[in-house]
C-alpha atoms as a PDB file:
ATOM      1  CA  UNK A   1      34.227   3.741  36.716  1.00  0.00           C
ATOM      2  CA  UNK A   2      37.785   3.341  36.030  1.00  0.00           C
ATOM      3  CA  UNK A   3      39.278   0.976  33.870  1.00  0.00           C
ATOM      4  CA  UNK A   4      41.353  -1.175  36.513  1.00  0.00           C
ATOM      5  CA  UNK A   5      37.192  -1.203  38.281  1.00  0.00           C
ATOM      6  CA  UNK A   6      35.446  -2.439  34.736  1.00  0.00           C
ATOM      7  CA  UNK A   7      38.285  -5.025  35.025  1.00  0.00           C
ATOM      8  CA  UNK A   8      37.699  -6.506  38.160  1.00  0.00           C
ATOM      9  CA  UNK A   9      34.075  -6.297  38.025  1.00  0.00           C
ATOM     10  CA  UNK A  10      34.614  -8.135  34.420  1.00  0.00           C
ATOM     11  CA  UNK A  11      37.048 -10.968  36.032  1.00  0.00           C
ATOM     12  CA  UNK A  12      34.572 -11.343  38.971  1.00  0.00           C
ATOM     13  CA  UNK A  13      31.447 -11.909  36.318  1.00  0.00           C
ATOM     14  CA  UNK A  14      33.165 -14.054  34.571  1.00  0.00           C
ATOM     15  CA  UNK A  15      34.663 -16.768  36.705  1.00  0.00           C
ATOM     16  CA  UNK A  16      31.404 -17.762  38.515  1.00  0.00           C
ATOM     17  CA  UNK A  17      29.713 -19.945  36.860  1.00  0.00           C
ATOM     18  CA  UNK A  18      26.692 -18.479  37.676  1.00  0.00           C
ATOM     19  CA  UNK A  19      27.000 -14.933  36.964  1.00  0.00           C
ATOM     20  CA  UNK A  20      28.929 -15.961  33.804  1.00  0.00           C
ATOM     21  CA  UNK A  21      25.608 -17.706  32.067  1.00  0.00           C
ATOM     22  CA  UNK A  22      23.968 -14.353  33.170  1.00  0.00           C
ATOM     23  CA  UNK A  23      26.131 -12.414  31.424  1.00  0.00           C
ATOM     24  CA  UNK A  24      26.365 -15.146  28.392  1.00  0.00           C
ATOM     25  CA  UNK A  25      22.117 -14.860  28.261  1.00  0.00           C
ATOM     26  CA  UNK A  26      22.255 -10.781  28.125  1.00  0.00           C
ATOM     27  CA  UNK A  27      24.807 -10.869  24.913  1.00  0.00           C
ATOM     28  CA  UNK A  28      22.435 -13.031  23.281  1.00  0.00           C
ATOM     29  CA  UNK A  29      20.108 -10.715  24.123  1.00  0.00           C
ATOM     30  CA  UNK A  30      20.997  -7.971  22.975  1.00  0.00           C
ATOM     31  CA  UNK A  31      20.109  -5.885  20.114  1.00  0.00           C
ATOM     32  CA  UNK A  32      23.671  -6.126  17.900  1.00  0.00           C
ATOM     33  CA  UNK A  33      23.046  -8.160  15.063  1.00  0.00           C
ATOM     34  CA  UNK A  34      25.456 -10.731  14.312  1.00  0.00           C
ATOM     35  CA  UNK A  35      25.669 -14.634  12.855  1.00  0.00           C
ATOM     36  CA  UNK A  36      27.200 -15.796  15.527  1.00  0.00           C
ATOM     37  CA  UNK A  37      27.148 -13.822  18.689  1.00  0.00           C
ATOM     38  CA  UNK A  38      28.897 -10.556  19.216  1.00  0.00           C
ATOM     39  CA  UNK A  39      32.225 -10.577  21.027  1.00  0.00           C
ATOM     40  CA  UNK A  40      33.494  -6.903  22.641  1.00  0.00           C
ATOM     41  CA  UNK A  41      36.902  -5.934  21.245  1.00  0.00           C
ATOM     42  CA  UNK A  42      37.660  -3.901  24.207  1.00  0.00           C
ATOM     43  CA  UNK A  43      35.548  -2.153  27.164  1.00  0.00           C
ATOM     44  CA  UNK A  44      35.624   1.517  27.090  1.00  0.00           C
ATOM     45  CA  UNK A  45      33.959   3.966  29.890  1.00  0.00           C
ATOM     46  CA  UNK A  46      31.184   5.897  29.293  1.00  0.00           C
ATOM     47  CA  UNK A  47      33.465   8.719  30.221  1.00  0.00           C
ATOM     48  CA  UNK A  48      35.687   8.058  27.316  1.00  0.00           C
ATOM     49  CA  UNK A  49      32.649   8.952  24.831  1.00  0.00           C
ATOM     50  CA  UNK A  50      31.468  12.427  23.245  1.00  0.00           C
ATOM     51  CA  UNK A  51      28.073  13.638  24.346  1.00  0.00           C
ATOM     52  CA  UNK A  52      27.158  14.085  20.595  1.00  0.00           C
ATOM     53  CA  UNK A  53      23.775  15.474  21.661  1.00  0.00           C
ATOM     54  CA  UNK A  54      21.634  15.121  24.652  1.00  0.00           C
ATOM     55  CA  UNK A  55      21.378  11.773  25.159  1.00  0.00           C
ATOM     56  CA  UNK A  56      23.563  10.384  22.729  1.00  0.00           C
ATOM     57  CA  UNK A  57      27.269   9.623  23.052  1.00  0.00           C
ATOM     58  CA  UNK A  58      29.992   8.518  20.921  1.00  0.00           C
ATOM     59  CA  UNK A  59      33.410   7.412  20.109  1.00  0.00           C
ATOM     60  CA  UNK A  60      35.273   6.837  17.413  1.00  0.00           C
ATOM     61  CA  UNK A  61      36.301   3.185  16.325  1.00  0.00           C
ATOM     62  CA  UNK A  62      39.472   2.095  14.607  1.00  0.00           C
ATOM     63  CA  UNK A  63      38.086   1.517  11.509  1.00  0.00           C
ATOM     64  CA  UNK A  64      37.429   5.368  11.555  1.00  0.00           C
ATOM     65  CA  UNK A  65      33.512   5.157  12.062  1.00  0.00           C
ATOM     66  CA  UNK A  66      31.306   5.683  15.288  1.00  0.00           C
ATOM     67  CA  UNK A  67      30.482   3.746  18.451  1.00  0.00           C
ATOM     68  CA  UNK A  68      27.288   5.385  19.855  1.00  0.00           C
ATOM     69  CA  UNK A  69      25.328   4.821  22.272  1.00  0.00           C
ATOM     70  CA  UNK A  70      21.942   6.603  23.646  1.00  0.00           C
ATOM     71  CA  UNK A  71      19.732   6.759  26.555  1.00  0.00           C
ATOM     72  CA  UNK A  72      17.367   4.697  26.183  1.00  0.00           C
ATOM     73  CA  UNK A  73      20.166   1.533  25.288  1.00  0.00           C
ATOM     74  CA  UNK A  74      21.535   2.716  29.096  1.00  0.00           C
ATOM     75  CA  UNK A  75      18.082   2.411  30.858  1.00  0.00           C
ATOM     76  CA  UNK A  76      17.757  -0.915  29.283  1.00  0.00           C
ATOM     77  CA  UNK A  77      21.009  -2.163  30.465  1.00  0.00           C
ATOM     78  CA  UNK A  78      22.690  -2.677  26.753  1.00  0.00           C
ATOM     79  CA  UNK A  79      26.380  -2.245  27.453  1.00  0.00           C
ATOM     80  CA  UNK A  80      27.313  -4.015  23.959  1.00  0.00           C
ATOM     81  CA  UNK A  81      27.645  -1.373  21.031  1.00  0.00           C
ATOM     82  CA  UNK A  82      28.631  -2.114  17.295  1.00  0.00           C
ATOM     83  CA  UNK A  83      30.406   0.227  15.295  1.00  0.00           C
ATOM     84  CA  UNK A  84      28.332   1.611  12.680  1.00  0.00           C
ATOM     85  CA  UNK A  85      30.868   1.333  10.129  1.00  0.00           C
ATOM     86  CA  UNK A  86      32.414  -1.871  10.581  1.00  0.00           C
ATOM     87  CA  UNK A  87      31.588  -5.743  12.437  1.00  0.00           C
ATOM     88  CA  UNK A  88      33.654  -4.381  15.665  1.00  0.00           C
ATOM     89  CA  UNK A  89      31.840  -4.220  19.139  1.00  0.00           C
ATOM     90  CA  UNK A  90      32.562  -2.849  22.497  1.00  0.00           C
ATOM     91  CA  UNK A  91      31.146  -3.660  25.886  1.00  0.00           C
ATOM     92  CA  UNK A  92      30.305  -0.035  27.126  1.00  0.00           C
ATOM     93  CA  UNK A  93      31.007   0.687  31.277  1.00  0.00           C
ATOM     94  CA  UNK A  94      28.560   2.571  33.069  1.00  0.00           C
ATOM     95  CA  UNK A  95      26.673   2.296  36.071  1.00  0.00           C
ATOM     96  CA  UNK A  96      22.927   3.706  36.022  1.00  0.00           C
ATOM     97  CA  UNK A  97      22.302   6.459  38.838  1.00  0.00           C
ATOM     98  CA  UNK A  98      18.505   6.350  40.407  1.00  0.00           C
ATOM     99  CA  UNK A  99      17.163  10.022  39.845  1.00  0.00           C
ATOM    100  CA  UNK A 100      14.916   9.817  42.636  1.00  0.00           C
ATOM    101  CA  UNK A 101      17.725   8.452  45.004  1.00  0.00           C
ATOM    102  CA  UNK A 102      20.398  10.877  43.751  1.00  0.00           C
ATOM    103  CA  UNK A 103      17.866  13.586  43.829  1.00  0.00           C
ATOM    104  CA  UNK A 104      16.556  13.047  47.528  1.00  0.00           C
ATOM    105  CA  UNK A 105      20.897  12.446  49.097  1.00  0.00           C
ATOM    106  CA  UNK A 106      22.703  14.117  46.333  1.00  0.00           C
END
């Protein structure tokens, strides 16, 4: 998905009210530990990571440490990642593909 996409799709989550306390309820949901709530930095693709090993991908941070992100955050829906070196998280952009769909019309 391209940047100018993870945009739109962003804008259009967050100015309906409905789909915006959605989105508010998975943050707090999710598994990046923080006092008061984590807020994403930035959004970066899942293209723009390193496959560091099967099933886990990367990227580097500003701070100089690691974003990463594995397979098993992906199939739970977790798009927010913390840097392992510093407070800083990113929302990461990816859409899951159905195996068994891609598999049967791919």
């Amino acid at each position: 998905m391209s940047t100018i996409a993870l945009l739109k799709e962003a804008y259009t989550t967050l100015s309906n009210v409905s789909s915006r306390v959605a989105y508010d309820n998975i943050l707090r949901n999710t598994r990046v530990k923080t006092s008061t709530g984590p807020r994403p930095a930035q959004v970066i693709s899942l293209e723009d990571f390193e496959e560091a090993e099967e099933g886990v991908w990367t990227h580097a941070c500003r701070c100089g440490g690691t974003y990463r992100i594995i397979e098993e955050d992906m199939d739970a829906g977790r798009h927010l990642v913390g840097c392992e070196s510093c407070s800083e998280v990113v929302w990461v952009g990816y859409e899951l593909v159905n195996d068994e769909h891609h598999a049967t019309n791919g």
